[in-house]
ModelCIF file with pLDDT and N, C-alpha, C, O atoms, coordinates in Angstrom:
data_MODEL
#
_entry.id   MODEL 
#
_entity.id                         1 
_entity.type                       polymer 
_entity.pdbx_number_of_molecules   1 
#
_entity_poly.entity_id                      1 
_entity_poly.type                           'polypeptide(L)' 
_entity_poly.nstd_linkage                   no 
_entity_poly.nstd_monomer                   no 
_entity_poly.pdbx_seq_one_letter_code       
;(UNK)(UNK)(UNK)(UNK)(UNK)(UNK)(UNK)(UNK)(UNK)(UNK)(UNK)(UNK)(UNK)(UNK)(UNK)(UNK)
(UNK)(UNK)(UNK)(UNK)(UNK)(UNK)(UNK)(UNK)(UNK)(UNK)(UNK)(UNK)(UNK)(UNK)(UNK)(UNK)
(UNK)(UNK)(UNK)(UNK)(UNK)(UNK)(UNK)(UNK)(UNK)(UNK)(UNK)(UNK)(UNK)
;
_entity_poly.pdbx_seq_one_letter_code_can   XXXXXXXXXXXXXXXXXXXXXXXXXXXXXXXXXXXXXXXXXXXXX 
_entity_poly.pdbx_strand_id                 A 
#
loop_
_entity_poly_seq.entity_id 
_entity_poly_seq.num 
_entity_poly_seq.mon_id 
_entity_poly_seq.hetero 
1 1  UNK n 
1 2  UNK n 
1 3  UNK n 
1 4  UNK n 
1 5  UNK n 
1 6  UNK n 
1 7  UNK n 
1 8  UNK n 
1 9  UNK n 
1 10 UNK n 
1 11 UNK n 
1 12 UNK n 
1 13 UNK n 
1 14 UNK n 
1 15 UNK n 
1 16 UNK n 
1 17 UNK n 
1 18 UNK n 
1 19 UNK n 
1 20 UNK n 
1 21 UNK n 
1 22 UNK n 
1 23 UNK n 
1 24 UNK n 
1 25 UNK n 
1 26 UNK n 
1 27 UNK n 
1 28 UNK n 
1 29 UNK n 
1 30 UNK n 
1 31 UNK n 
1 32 UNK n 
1 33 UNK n 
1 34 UNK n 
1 35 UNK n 
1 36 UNK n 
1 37 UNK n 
1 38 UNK n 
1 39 UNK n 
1 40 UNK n 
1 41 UNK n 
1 42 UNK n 
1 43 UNK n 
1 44 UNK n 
1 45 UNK n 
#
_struct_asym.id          A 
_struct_asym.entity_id   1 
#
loop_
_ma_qa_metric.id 
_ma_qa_metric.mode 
_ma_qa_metric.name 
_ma_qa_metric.software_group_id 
_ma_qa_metric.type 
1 global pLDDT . pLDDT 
2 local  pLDDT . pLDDT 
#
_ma_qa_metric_global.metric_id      1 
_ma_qa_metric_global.metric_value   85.29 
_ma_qa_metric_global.model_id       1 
_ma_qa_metric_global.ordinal_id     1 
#
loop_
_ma_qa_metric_local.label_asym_id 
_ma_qa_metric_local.label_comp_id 
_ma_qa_metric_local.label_seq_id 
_ma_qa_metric_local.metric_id 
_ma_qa_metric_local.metric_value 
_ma_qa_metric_local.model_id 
_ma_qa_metric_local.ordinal_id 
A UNK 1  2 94.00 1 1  
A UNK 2  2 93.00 1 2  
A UNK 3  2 92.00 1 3  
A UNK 4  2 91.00 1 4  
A UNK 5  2 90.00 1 5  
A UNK 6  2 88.00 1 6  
A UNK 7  2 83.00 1 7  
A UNK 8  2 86.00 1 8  
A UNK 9  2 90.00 1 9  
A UNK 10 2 93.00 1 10 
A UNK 11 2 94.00 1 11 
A UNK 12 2 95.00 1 12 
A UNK 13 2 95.00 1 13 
A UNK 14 2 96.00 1 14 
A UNK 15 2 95.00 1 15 
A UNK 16 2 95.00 1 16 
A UNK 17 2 93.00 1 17 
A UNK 18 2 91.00 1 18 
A UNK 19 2 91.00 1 19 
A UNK 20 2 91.00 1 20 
A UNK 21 2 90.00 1 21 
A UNK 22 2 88.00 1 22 
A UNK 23 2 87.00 1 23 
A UNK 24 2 88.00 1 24 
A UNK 25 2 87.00 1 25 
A UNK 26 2 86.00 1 26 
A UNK 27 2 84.00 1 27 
A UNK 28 2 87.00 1 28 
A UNK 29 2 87.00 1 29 
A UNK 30 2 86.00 1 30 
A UNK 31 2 84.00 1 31 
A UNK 32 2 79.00 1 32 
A UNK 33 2 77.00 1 33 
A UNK 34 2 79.00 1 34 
A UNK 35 2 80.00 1 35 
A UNK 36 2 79.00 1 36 
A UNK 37 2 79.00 1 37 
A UNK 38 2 76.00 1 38 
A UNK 39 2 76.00 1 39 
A UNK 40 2 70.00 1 40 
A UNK 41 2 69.00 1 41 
A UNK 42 2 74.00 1 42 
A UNK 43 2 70.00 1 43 
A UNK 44 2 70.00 1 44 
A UNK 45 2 70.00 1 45 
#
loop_
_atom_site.group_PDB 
_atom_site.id 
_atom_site.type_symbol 
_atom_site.label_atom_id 
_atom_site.label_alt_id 
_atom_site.label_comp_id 
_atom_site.label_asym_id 
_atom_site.label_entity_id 
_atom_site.label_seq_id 
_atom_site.pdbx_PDB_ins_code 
_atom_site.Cartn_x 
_atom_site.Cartn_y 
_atom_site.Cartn_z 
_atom_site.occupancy 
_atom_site.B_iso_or_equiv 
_atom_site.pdbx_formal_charge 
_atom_site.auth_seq_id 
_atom_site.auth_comp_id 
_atom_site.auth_asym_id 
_atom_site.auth_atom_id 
_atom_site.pdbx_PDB_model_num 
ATOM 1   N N  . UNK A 1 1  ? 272.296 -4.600  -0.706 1.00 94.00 ? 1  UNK A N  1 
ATOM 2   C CA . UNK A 1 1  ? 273.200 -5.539  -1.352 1.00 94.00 ? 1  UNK A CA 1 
ATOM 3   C C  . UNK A 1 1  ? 274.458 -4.785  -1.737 1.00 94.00 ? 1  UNK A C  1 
ATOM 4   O O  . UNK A 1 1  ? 274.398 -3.688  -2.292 1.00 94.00 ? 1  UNK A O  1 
ATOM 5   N N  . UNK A 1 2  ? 275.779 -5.485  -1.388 1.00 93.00 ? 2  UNK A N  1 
ATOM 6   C CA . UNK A 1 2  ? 276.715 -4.766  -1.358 1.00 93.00 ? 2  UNK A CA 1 
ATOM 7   C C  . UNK A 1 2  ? 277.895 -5.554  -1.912 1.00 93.00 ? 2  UNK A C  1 
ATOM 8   O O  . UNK A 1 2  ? 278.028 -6.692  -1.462 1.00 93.00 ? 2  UNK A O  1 
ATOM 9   N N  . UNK A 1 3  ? 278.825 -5.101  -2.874 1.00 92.00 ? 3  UNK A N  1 
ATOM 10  C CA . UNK A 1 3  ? 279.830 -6.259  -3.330 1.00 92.00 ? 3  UNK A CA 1 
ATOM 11  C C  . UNK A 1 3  ? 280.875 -5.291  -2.731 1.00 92.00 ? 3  UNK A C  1 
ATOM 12  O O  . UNK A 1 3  ? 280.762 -4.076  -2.898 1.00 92.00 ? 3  UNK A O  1 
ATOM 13  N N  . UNK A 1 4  ? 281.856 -5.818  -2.057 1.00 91.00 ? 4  UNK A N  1 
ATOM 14  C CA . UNK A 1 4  ? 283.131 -5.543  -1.622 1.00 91.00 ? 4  UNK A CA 1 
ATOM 15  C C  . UNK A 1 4  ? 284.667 -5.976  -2.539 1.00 91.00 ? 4  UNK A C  1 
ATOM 16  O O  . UNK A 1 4  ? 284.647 -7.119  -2.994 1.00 91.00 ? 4  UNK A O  1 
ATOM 17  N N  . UNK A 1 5  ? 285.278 -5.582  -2.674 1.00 90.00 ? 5  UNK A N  1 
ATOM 18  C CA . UNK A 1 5  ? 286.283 -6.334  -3.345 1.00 90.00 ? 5  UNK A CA 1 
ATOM 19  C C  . UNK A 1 5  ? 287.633 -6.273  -2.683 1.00 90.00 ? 5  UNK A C  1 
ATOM 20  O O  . UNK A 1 5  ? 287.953 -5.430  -1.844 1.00 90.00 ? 5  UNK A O  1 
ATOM 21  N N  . UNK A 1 6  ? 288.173 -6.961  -3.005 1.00 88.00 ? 6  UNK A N  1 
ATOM 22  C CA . UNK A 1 6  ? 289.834 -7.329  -2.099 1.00 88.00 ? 6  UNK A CA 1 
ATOM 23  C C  . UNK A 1 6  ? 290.668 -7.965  -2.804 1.00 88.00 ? 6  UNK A C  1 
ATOM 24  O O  . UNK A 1 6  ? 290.206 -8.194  -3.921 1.00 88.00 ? 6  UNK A O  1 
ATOM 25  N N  . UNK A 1 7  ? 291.734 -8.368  -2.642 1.00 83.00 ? 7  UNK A N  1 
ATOM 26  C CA . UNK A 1 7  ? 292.827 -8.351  -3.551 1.00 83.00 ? 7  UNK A CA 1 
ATOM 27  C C  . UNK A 1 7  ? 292.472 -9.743  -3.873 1.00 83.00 ? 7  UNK A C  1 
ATOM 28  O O  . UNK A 1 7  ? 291.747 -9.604  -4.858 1.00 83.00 ? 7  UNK A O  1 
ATOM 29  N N  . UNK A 1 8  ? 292.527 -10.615 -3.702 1.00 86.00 ? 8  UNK A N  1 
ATOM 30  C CA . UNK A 1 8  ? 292.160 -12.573 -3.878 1.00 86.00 ? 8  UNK A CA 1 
ATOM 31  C C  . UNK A 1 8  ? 290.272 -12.890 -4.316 1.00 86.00 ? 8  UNK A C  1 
ATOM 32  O O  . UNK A 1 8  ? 289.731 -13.540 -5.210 1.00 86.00 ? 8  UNK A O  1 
ATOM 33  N N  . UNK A 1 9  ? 289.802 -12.144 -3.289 1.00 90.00 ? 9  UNK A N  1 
ATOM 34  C CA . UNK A 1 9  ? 288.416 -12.274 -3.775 1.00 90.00 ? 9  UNK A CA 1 
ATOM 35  C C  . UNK A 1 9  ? 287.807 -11.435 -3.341 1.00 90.00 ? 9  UNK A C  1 
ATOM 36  O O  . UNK A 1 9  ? 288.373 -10.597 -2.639 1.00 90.00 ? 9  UNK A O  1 
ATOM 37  N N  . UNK A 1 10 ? 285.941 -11.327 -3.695 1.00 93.00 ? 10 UNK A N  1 
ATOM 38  C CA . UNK A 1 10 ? 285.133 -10.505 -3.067 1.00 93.00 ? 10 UNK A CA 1 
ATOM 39  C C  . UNK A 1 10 ? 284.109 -10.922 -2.492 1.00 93.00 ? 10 UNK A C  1 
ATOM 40  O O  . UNK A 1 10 ? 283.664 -12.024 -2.814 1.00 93.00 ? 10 UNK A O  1 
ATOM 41  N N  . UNK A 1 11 ? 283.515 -10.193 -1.557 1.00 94.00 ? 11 UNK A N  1 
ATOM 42  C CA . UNK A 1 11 ? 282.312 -10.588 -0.420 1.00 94.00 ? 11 UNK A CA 1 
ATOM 43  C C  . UNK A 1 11 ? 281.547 -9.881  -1.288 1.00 94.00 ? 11 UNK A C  1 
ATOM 44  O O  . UNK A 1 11 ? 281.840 -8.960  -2.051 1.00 94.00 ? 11 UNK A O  1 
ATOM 45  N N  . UNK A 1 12 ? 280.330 -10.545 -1.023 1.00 95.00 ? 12 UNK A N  1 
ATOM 46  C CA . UNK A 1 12 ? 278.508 -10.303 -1.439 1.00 95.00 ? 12 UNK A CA 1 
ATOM 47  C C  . UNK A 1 12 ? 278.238 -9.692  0.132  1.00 95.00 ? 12 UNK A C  1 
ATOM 48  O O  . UNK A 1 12 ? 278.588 -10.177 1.207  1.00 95.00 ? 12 UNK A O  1 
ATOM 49  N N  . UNK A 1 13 ? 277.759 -8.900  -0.047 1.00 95.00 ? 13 UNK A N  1 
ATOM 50  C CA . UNK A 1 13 ? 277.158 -8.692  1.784  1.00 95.00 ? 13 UNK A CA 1 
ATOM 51  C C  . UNK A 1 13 ? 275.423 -7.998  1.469  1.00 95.00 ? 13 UNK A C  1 
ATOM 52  O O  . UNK A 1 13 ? 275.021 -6.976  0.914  1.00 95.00 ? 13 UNK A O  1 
ATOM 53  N N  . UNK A 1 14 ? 274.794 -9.077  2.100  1.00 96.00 ? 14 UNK A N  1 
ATOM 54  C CA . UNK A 1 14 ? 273.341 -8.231  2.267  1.00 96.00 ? 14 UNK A CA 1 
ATOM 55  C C  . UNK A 1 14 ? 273.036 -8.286  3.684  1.00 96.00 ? 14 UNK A C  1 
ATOM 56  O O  . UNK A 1 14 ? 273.533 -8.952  4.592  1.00 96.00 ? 14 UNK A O  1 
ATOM 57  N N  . UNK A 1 15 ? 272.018 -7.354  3.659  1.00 95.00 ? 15 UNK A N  1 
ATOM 58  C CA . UNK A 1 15 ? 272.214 -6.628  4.772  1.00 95.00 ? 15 UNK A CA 1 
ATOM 59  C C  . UNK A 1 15 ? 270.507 -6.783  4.993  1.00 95.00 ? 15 UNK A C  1 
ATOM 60  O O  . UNK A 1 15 ? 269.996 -6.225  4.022  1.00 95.00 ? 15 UNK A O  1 
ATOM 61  N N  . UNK A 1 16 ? 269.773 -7.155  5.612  1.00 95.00 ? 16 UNK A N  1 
ATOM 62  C CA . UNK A 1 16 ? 268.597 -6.552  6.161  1.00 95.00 ? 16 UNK A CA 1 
ATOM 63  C C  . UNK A 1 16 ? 268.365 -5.990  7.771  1.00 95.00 ? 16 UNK A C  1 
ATOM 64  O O  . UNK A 1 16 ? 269.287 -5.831  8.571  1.00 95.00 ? 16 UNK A O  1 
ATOM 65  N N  . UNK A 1 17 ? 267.345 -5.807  7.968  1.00 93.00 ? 17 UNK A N  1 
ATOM 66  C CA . UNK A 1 17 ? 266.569 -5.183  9.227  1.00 93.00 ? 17 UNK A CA 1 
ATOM 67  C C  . UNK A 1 17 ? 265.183 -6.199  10.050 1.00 93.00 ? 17 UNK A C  1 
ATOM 68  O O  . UNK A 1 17 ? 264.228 -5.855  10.748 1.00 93.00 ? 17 UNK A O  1 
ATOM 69  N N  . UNK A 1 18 ? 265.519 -7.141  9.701  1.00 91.00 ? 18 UNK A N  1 
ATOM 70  C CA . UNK A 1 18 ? 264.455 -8.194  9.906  1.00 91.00 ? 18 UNK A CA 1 
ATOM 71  C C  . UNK A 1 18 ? 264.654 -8.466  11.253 1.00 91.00 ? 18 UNK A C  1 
ATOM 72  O O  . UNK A 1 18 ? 265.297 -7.736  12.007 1.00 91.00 ? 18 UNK A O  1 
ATOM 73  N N  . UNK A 1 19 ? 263.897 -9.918  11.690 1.00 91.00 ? 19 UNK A N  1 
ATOM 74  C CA . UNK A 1 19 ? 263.583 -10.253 12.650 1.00 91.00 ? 19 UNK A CA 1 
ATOM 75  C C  . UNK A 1 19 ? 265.190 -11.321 13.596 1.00 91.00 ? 19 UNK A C  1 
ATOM 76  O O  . UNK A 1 19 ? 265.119 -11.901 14.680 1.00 91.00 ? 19 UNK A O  1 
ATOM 77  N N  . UNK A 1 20 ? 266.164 -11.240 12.862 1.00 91.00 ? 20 UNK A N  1 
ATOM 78  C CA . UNK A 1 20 ? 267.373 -11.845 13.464 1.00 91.00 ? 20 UNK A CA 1 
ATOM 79  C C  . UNK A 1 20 ? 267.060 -13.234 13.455 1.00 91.00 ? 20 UNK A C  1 
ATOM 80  O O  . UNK A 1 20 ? 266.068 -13.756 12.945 1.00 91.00 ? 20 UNK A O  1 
ATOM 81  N N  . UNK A 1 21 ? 268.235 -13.927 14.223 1.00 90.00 ? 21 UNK A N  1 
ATOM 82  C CA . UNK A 1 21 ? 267.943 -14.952 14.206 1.00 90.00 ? 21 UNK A CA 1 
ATOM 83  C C  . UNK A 1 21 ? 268.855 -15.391 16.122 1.00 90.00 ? 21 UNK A C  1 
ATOM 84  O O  . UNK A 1 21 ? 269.988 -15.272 16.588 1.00 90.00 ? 21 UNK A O  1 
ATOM 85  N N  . UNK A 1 22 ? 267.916 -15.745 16.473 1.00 88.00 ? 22 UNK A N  1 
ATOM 86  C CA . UNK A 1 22 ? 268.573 -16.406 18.148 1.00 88.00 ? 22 UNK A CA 1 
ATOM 87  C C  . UNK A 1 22 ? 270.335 -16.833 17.970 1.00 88.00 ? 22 UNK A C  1 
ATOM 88  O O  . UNK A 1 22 ? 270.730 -17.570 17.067 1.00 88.00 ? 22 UNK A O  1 
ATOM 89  N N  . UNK A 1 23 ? 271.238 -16.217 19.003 1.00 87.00 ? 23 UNK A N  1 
ATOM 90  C CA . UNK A 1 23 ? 272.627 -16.287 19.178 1.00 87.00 ? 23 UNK A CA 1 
ATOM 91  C C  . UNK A 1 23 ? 272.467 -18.017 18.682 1.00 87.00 ? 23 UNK A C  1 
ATOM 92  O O  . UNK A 1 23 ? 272.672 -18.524 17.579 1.00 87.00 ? 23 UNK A O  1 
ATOM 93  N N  . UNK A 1 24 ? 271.939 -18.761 20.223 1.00 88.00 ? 24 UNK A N  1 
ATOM 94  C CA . UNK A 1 24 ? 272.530 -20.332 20.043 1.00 88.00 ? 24 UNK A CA 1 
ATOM 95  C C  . UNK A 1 24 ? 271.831 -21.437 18.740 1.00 88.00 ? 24 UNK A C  1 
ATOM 96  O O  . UNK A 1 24 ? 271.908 -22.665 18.758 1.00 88.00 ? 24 UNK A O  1 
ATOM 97  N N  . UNK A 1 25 ? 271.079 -20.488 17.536 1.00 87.00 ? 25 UNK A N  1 
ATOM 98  C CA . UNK A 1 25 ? 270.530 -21.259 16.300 1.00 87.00 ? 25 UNK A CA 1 
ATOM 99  C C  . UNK A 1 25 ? 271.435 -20.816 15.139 1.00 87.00 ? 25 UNK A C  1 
ATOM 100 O O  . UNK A 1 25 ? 271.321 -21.200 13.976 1.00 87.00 ? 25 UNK A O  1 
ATOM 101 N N  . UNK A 1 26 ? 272.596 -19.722 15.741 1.00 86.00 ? 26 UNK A N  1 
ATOM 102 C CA . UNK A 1 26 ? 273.424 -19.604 14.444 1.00 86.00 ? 26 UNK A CA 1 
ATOM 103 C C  . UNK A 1 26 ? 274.004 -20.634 13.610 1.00 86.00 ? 26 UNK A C  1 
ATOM 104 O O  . UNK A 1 26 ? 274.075 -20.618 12.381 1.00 86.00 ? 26 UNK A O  1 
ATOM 105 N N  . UNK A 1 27 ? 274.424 -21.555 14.424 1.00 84.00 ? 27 UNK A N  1 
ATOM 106 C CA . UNK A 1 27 ? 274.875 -22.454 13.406 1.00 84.00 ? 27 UNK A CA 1 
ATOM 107 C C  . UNK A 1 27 ? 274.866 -23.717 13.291 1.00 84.00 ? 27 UNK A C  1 
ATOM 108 O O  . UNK A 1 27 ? 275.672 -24.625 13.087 1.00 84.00 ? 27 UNK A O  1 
ATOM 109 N N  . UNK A 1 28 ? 273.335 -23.526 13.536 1.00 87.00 ? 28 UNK A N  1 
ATOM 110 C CA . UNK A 1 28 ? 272.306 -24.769 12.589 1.00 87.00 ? 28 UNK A CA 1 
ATOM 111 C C  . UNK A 1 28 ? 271.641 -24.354 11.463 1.00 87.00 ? 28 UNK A C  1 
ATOM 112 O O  . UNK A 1 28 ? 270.993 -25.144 10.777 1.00 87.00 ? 28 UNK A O  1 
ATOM 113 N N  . UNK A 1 29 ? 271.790 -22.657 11.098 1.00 87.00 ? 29 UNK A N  1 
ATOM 114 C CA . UNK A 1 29 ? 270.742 -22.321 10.166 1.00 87.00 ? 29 UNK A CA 1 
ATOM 115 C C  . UNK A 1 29 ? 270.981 -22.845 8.288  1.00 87.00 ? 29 UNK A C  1 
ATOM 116 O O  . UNK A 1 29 ? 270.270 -22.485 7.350  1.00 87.00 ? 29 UNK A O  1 
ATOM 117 N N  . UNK A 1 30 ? 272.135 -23.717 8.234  1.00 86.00 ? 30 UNK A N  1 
ATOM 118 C CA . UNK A 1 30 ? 272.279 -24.310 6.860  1.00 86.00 ? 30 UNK A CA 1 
ATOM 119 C C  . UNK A 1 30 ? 272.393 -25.437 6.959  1.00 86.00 ? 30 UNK A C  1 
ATOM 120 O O  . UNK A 1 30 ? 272.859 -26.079 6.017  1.00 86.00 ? 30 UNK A O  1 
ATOM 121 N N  . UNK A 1 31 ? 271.946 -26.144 8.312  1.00 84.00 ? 31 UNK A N  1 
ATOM 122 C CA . UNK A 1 31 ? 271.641 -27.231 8.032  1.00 84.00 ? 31 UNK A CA 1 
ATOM 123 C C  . UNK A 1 31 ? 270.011 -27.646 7.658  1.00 84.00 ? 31 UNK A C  1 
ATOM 124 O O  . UNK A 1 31 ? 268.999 -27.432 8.326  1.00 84.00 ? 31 UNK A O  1 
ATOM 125 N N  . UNK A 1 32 ? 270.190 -28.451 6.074  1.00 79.00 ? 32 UNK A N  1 
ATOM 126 C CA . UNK A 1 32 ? 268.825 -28.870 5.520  1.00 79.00 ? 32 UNK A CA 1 
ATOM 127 C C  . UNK A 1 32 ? 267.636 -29.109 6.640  1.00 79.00 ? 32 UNK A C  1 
ATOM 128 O O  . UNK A 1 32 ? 267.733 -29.539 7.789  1.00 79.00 ? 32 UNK A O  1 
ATOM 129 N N  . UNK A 1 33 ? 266.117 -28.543 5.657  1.00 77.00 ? 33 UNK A N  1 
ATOM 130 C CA . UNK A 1 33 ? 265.370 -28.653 6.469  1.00 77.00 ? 33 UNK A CA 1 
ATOM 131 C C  . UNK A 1 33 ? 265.050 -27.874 8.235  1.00 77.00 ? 33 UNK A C  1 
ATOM 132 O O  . UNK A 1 33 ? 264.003 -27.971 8.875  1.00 77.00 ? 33 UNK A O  1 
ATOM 133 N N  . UNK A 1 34 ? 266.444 -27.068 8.692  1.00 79.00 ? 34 UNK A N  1 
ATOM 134 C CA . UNK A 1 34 ? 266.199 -26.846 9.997  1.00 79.00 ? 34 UNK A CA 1 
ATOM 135 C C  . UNK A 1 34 ? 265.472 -25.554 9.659  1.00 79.00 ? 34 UNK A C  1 
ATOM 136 O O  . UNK A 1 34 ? 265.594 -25.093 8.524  1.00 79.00 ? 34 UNK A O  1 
ATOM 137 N N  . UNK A 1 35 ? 264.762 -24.971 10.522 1.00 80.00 ? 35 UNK A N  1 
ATOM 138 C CA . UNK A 1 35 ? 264.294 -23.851 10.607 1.00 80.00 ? 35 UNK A CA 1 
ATOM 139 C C  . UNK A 1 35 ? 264.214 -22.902 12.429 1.00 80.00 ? 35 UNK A C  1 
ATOM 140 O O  . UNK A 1 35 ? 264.080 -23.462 13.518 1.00 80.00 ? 35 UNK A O  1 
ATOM 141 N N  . UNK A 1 36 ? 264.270 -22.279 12.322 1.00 79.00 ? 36 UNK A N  1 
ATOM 142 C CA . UNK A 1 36 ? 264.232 -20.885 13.361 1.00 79.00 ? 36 UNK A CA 1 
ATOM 143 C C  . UNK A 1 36 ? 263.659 -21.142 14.527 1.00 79.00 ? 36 UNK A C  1 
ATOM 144 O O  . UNK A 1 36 ? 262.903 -22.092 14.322 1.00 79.00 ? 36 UNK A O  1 
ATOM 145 N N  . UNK A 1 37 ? 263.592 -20.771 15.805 1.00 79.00 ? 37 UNK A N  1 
ATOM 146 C CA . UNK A 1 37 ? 262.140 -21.042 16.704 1.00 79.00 ? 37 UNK A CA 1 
ATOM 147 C C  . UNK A 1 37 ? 261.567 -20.049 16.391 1.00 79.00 ? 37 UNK A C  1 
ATOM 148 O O  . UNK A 1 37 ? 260.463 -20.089 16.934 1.00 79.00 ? 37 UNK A O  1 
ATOM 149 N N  . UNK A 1 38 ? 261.722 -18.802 15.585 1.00 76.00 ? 38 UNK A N  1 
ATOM 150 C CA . UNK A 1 38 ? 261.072 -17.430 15.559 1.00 76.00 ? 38 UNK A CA 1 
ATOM 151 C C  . UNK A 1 38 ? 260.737 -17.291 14.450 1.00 76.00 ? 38 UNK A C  1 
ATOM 152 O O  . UNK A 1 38 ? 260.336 -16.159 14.182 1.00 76.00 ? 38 UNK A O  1 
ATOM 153 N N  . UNK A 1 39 ? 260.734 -18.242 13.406 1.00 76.00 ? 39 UNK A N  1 
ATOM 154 C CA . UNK A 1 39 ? 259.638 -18.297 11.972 1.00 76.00 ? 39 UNK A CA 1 
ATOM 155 C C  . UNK A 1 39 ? 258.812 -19.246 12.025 1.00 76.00 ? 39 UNK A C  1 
ATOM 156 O O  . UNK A 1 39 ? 258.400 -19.543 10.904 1.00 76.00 ? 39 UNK A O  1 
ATOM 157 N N  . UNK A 1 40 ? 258.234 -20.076 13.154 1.00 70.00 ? 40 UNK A N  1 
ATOM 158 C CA . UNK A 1 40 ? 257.197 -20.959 12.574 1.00 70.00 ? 40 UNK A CA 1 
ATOM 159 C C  . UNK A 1 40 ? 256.000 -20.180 11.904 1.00 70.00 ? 40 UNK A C  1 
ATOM 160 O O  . UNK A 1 40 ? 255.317 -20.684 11.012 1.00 70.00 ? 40 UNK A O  1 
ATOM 161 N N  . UNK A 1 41 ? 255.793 -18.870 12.418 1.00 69.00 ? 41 UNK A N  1 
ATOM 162 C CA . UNK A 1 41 ? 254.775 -18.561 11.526 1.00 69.00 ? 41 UNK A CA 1 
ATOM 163 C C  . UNK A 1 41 ? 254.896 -18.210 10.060 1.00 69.00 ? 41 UNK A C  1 
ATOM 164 O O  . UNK A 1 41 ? 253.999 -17.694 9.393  1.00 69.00 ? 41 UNK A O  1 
ATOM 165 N N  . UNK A 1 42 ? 256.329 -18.608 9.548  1.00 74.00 ? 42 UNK A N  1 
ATOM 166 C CA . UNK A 1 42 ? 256.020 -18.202 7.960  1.00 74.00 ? 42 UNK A CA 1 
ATOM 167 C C  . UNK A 1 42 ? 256.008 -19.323 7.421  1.00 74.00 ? 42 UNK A C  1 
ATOM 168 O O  . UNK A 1 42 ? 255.856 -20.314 8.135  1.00 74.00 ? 42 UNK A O  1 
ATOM 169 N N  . UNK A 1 43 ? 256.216 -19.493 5.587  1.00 70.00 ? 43 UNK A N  1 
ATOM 170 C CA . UNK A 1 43 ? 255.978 -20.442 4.640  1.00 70.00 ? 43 UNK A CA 1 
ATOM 171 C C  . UNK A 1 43 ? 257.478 -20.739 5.036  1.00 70.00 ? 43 UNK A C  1 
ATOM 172 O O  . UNK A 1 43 ? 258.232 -19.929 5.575  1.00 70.00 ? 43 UNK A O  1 
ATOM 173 N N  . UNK A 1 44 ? 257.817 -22.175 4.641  1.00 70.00 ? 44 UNK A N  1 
ATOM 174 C CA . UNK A 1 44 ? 259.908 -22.611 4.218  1.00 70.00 ? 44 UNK A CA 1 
ATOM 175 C C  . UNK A 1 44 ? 259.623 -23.679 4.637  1.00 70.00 ? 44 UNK A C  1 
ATOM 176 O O  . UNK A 1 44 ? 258.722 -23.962 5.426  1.00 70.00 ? 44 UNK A O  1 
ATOM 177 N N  . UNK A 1 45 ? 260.941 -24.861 3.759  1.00 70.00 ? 45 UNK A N  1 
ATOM 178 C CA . UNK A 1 45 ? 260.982 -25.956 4.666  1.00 70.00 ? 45 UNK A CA 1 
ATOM 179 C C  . UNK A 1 45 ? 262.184 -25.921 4.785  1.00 70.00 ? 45 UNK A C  1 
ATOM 180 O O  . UNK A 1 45 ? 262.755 -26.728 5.519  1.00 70.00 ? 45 UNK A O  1 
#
């Protein structure tokens, strides 16, 4: 976890080593309810 700062505002940046997430599911991943093809095996809705 990393705070950056800059002249107007600052970035939060975390960082892990996990399992990624597929190029073409980037940007569905905040849409409600969607989930991963590569986490059905964990807990989330």
């Amino acid at each position: 976890v990393q705070s950056i700062l800059y002249e107007s505002f600052v970035c939060v940046r975390i960082v892990d080593h996990g399992i990624g997430i597929p190029e073409e599911e980037q940007g569905k991943i905040f849409q409600r309810f969607y989930r991963g093809s590569n986490v059905t095996g964990k807990q989330g809705f």
